[in-house]
N, C-alpha and C. Protein backbone atom coordinates (compact mmCIF):
# COMPACT_ATOMS: atom_id res chain seq x y z
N UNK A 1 29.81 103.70 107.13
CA UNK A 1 30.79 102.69 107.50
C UNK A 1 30.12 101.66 108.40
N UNK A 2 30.54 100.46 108.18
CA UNK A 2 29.74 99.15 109.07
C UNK A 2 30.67 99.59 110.50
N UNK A 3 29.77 98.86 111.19
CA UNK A 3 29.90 98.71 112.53
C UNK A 3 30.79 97.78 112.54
N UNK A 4 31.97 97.55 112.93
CA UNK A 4 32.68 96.50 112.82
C UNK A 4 32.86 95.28 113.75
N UNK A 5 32.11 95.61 114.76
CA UNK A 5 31.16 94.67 115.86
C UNK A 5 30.63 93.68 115.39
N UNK A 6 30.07 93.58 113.96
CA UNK A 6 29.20 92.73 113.09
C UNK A 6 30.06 91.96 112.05
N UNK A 7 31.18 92.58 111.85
CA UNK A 7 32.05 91.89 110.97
C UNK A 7 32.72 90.81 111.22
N UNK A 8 32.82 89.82 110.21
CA UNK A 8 33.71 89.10 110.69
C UNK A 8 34.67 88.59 109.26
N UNK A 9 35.74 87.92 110.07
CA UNK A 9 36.87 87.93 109.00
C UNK A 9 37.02 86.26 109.32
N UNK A 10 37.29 85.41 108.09
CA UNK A 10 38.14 83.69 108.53
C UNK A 10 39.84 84.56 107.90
N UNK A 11 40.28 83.99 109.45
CA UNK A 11 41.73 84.23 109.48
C UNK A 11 42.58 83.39 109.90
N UNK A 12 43.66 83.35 109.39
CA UNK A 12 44.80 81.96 109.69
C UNK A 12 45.63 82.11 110.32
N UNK A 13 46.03 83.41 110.68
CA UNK A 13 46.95 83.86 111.60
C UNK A 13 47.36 85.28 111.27
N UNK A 14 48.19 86.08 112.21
CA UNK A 14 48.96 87.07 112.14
C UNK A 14 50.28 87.19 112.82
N UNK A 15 50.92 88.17 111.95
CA UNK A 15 52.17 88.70 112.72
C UNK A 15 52.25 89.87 113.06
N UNK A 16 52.64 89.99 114.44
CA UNK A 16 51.99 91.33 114.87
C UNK A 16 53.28 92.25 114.58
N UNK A 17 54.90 91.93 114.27
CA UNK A 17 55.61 93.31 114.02
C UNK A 17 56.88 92.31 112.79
N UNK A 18 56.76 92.40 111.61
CA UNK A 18 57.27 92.14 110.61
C UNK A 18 57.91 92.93 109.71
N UNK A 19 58.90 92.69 108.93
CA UNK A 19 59.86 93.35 108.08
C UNK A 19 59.87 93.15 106.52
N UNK A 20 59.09 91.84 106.74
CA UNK A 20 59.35 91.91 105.29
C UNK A 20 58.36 90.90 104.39
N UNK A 21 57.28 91.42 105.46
CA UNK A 21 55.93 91.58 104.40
C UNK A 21 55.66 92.65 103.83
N UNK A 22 56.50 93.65 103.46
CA UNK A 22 56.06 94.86 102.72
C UNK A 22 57.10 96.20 103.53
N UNK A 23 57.39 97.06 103.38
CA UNK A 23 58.12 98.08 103.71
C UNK A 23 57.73 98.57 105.08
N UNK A 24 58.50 98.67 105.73
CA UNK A 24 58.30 99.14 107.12
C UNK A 24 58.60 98.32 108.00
N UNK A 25 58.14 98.35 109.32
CA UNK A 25 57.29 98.10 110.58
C UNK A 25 55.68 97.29 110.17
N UNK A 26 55.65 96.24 110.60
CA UNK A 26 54.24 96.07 109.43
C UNK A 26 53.34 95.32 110.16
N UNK A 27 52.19 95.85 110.74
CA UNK A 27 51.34 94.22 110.82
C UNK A 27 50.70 93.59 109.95
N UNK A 28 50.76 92.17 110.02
CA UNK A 28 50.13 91.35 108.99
C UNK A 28 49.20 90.45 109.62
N UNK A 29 47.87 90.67 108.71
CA UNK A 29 47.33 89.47 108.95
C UNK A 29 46.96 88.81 107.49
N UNK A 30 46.89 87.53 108.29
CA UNK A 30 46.81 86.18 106.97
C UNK A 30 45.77 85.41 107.11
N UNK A 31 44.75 86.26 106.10
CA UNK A 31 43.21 85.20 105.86
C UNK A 31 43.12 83.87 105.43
N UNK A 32 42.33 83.54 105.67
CA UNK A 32 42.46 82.11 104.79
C UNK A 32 41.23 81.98 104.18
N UNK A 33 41.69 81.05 102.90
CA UNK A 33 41.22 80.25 102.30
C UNK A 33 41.51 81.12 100.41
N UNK A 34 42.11 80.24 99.56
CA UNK A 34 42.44 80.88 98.14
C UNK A 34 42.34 79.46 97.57
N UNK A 35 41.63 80.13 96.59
CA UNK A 35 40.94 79.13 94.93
C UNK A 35 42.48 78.83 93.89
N UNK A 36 43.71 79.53 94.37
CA UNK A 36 44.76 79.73 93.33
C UNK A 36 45.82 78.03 93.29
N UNK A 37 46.11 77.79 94.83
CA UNK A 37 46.34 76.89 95.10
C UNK A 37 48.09 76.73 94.23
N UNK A 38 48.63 77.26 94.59
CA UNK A 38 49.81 77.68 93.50
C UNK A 38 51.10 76.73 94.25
N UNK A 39 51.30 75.65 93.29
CA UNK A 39 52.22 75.03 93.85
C UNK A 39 53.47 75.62 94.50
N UNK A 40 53.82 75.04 95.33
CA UNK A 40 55.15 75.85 96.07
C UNK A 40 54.88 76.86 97.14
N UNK A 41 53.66 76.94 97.29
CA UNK A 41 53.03 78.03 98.05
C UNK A 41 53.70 78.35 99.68
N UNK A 42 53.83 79.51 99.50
CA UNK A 42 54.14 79.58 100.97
C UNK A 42 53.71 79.67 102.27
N UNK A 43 52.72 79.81 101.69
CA UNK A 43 51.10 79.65 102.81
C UNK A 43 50.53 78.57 102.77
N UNK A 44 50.91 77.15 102.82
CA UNK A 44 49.54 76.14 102.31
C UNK A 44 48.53 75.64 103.28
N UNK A 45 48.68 76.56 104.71
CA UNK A 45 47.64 76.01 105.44
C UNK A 45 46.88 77.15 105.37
N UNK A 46 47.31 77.74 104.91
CA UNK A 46 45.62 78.76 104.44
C UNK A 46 45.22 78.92 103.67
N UNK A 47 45.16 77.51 102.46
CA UNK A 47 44.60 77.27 101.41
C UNK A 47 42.78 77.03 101.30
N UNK A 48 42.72 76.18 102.75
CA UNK A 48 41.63 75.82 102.86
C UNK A 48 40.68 77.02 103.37
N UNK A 49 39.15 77.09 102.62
CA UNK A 49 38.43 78.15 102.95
C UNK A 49 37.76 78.02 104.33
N UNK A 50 37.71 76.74 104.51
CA UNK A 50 36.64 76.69 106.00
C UNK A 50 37.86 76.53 107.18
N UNK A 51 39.18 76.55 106.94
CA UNK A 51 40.44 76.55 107.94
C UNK A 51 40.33 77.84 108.66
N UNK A 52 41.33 78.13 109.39
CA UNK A 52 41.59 79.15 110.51
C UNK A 52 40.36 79.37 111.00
N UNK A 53 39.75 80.82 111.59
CA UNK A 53 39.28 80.98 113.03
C UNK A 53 38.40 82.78 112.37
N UNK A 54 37.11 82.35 112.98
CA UNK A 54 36.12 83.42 112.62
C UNK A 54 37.02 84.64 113.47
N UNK A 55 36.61 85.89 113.28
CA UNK A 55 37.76 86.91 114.40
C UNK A 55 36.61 88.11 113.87
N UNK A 56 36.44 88.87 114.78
CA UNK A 56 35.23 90.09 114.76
C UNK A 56 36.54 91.38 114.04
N UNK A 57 35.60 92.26 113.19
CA UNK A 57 36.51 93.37 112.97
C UNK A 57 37.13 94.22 113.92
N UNK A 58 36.35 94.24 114.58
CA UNK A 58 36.90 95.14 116.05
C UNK A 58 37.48 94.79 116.87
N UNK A 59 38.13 93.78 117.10
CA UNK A 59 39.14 92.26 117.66
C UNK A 59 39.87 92.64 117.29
N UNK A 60 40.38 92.80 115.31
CA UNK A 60 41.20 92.97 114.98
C UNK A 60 41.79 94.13 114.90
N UNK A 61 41.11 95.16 114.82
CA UNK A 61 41.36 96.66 114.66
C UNK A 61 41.80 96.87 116.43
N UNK A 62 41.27 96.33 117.31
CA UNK A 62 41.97 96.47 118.51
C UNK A 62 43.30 96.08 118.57
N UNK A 63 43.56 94.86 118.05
CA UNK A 63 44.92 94.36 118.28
C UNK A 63 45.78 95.34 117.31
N UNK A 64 45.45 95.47 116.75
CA UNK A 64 46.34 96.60 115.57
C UNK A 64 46.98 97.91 116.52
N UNK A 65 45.47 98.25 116.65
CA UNK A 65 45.96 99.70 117.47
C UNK A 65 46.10 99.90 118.72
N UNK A 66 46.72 98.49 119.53
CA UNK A 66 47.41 98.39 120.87
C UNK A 66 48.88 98.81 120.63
N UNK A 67 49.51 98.33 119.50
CA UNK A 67 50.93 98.86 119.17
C UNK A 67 51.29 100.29 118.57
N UNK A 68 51.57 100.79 119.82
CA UNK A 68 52.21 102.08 118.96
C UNK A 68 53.31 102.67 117.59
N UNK A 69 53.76 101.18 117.56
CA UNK A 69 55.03 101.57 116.39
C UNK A 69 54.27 101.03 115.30
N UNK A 70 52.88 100.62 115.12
CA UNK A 70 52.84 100.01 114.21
C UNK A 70 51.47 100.93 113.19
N UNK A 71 52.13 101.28 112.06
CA UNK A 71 51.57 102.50 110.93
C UNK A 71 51.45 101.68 109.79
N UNK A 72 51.50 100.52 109.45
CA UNK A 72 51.54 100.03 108.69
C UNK A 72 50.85 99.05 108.75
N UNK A 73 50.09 98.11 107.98
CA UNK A 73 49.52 97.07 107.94
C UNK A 73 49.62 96.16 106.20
N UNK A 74 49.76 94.62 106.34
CA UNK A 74 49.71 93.97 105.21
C UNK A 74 48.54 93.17 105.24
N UNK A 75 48.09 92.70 104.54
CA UNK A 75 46.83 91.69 104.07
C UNK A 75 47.11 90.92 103.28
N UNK A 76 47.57 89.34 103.90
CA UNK A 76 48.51 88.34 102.98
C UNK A 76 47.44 87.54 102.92
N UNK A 77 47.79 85.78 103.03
CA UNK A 77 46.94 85.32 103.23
C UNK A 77 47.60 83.76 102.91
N UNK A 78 46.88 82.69 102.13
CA UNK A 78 45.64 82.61 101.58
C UNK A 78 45.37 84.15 100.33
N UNK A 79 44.08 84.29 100.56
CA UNK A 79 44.22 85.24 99.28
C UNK A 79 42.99 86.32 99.58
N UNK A 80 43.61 87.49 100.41
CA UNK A 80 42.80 88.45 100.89
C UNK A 80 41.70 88.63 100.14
N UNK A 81 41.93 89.37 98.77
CA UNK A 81 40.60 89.56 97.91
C UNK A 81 39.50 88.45 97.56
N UNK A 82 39.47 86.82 98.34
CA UNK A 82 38.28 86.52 98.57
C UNK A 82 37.87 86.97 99.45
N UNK A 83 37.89 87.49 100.18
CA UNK A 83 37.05 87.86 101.47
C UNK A 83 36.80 89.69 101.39
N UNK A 84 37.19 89.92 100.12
CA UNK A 84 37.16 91.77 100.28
C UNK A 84 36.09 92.14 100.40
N UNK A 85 35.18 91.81 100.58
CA UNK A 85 33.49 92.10 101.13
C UNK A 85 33.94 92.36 102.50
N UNK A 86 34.58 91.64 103.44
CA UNK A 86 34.71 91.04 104.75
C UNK A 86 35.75 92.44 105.16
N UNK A 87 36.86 92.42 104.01
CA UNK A 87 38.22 93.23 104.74
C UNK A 87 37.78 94.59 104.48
N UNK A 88 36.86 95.13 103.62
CA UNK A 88 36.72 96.75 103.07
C UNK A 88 36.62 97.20 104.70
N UNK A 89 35.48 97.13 105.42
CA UNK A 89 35.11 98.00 106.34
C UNK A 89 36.43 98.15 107.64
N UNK A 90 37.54 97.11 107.66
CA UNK A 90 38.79 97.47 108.05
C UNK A 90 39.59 97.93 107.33
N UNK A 91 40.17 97.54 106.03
CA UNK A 91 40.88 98.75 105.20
C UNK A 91 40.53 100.33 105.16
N UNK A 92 38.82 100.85 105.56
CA UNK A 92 38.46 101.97 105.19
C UNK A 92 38.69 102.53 106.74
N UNK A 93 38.62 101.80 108.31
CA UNK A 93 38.90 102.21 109.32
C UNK A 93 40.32 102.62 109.37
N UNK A 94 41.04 101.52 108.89
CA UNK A 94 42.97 101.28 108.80
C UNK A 94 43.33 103.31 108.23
N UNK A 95 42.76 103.12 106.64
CA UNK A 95 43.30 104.52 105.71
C UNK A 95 42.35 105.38 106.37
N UNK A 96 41.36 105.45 107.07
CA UNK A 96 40.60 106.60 107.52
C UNK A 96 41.47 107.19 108.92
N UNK A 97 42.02 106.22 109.58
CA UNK A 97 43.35 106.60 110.51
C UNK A 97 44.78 107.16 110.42
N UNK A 98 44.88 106.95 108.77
CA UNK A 98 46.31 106.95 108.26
C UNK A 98 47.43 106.00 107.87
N UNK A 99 46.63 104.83 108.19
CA UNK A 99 47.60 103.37 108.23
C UNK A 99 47.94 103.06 106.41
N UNK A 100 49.57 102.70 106.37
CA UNK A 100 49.56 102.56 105.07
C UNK A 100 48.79 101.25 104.89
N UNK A 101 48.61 100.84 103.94
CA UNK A 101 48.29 99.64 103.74
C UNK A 101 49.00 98.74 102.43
N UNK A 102 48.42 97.71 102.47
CA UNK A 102 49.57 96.92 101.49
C UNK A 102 48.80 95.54 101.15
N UNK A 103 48.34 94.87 100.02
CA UNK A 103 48.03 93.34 100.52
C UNK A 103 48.42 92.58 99.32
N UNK A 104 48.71 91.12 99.04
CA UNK A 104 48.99 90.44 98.67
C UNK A 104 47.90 89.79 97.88
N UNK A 105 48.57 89.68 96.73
CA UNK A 105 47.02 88.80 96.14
C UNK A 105 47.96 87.80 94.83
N UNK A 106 47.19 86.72 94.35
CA UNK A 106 47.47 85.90 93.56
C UNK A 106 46.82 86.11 92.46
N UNK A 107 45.88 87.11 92.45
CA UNK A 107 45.03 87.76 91.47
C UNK A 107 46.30 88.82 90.95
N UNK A 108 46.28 89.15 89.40
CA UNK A 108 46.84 90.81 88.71
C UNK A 108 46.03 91.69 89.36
N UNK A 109 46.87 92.89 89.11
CA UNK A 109 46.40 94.15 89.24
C UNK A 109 44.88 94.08 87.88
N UNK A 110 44.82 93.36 86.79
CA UNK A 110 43.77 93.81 86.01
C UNK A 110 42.94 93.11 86.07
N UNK A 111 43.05 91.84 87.00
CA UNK A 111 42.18 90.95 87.09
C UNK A 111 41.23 91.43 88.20
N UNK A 112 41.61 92.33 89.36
CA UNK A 112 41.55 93.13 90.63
C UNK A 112 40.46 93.90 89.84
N UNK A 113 40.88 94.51 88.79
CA UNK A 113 39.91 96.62 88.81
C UNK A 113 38.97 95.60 87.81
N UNK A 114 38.60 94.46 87.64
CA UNK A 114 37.93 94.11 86.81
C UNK A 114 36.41 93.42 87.47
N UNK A 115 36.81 93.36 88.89
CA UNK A 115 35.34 93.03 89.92
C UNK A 115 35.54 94.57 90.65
N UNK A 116 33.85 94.47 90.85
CA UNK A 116 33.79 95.62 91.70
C UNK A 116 33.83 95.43 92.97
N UNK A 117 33.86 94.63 93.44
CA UNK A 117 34.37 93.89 95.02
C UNK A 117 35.68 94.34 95.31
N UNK A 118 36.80 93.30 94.93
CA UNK A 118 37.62 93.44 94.93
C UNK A 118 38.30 94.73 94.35
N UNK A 119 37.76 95.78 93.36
CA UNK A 119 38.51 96.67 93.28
C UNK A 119 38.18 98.04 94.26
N UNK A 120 37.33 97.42 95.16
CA UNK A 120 36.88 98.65 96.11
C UNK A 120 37.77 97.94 97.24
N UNK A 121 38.03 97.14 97.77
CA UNK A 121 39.38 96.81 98.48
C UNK A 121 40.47 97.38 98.37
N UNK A 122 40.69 96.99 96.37
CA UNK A 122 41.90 97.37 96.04
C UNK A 122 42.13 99.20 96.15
N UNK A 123 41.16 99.72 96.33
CA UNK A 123 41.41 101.65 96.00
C UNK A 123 41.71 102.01 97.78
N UNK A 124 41.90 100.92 98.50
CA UNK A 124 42.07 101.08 99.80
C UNK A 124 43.56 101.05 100.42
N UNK A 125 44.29 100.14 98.98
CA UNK A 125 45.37 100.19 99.76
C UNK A 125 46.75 100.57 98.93
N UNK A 126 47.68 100.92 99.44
CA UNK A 126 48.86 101.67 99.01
C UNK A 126 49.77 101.03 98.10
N UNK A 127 49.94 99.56 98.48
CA UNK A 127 50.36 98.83 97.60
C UNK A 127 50.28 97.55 97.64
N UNK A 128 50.48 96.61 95.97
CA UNK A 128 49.75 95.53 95.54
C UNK A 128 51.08 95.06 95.33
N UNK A 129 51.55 93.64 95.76
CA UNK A 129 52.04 92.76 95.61
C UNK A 129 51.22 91.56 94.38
N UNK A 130 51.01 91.89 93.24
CA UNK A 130 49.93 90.84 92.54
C UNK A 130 50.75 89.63 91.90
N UNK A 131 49.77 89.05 91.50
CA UNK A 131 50.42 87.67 91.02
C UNK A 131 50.48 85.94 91.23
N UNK A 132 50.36 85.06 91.00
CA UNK A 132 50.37 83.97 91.37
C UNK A 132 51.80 83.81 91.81
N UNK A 133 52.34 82.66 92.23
CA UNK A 133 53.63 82.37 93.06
C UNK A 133 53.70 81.22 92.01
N UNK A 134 54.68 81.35 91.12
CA UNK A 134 55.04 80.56 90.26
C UNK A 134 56.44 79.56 90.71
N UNK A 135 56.36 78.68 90.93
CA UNK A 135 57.85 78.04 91.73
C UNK A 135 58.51 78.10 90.60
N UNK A 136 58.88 77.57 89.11
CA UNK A 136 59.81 78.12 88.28
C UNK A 136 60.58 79.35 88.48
N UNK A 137 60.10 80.18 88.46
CA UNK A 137 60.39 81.54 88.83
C UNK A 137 60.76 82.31 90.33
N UNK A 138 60.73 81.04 91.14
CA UNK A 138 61.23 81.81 92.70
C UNK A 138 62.28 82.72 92.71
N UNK A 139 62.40 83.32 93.20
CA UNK A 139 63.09 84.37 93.53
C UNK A 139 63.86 84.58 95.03
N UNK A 140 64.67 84.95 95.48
CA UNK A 140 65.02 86.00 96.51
C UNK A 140 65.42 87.05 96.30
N UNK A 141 66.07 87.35 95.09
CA UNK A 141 66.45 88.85 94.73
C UNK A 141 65.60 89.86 95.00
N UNK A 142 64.20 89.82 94.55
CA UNK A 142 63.79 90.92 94.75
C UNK A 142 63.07 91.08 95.83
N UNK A 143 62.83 92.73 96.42
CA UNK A 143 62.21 92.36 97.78
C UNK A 143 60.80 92.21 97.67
N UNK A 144 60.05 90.97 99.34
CA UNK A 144 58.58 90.97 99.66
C UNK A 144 57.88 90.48 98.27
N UNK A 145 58.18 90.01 97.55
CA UNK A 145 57.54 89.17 96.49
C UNK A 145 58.65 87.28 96.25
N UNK A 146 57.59 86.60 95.84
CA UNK A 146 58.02 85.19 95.94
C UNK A 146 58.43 84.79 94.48
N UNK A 147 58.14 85.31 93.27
CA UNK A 147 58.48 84.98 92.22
C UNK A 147 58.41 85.92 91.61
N UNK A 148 59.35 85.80 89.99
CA UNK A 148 59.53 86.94 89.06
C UNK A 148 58.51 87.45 88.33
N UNK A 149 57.56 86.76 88.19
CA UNK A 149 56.56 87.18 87.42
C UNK A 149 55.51 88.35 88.29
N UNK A 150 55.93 88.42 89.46
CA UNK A 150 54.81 89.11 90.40
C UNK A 150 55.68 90.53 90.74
N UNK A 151 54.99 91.49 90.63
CA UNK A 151 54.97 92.76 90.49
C UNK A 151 54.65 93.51 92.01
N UNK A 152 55.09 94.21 92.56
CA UNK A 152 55.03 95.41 93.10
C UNK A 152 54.62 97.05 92.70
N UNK A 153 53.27 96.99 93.01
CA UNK A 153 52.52 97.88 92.28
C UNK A 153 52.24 99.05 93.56
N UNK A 154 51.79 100.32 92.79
CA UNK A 154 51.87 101.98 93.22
C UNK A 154 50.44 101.98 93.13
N UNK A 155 49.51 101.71 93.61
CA UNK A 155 47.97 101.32 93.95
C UNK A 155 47.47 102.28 93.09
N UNK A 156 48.12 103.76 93.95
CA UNK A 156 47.25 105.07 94.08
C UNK A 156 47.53 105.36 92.18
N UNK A 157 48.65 105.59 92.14
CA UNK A 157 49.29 105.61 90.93
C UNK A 157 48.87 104.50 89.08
N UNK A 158 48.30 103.55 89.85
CA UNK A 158 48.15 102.62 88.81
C UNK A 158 46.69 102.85 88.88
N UNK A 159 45.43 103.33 89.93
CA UNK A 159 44.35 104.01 89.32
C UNK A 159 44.29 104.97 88.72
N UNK A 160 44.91 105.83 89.02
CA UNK A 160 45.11 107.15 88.47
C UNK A 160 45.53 107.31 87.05
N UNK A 161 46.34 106.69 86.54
CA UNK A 161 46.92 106.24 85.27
C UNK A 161 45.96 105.12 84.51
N UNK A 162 45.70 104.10 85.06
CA UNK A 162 44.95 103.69 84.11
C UNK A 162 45.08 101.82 83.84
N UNK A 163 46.75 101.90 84.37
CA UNK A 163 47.28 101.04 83.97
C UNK A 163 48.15 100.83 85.55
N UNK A 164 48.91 99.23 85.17
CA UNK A 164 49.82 98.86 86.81
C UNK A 164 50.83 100.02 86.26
N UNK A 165 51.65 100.79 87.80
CA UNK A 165 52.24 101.50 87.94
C UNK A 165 53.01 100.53 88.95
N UNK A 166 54.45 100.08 88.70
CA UNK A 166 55.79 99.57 89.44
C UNK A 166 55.61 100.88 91.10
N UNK A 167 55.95 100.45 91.58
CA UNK A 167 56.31 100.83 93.40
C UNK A 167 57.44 100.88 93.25
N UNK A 168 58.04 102.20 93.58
CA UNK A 168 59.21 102.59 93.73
C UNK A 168 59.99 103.15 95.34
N UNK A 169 60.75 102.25 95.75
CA UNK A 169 60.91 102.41 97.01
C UNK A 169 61.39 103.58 97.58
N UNK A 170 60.68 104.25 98.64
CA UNK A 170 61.01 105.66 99.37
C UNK A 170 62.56 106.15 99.57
């Protein structure tokens, strides 16, 4: 495991106790910079790659684990899986602690297991919000996703199988 002293992450911000970036109690942080650029976006200042603020892994893994209520973590963004080189060695500290995890991507689930980068991110975390943010298709009905076409995926479940596996709420 890297030293996370050496790591660093470009990040656009966080929320340190949220509801409804993903199930729970949740912290989120929001990387920046995504190639998807998806009109309607709900992030558009963390579109840009050279935007937000260098932040050491161990900065962040501190601020995480100052809060006691907080077991959960999301990885929004902008678009986490550019930087999954950057986020593995905190996703593998996060699940090596017990933290669920969760992250957001504008990438599919098959577009994900199809780099080996990004799908060693992806075997890190519990569940995948995938998809581009299609504004035709906005949504509020369903929960922690922005449009209909984007899926709520069972991580563990959709490697294991083979194929995306739907997230079925506890």
């Amino acid at each position: 495991m890297k030293d996370l002293h050496d790591c660093w992450l470009r990040v656009a911000g966080r929320e340190e106790e949220s509801i409804v970036d993903g199930p729970g109690l949740r912290y989120v942080l929001f990387t920046q910079g995504c190639p998807r650029r998806c009109p309607g976006c709900h992030n558009p200042e963390t579109l840009d790659p050279n935007g937000g603020v260098l932040v050491r892994l161990d900065a962040i893994l501190n601020h995480i684990l100052k809060n006691p209520l907080i077991h959960r973590v999301t990885f929004s963004g902008g678009e986490p899986f550019m930087q999954a080189a950057e986020l593995i060695p905190l996703a593998e500290e996060l699940a090596g602690r017990g933290y669920h995890l969760m992250a957001y991507s504008g990438y599919t689930y098959e577009e994900l297991v199809e780099d080996p980068c990004k799908k060693a991110l992806l075997e890190l975390m519990d569940i995948l919000a995938d998809g581009p943010f299609i504004e035709e298709e906005k949504t509020l009905e369903r929960p922690f996703i922005g449009s209909k076409n984007q899926r709520l995926l069972d991580v563990k479940a959709s490697l294991k199988e083979g194929r995306p596996v739907l997230w079925q709420a506890e």
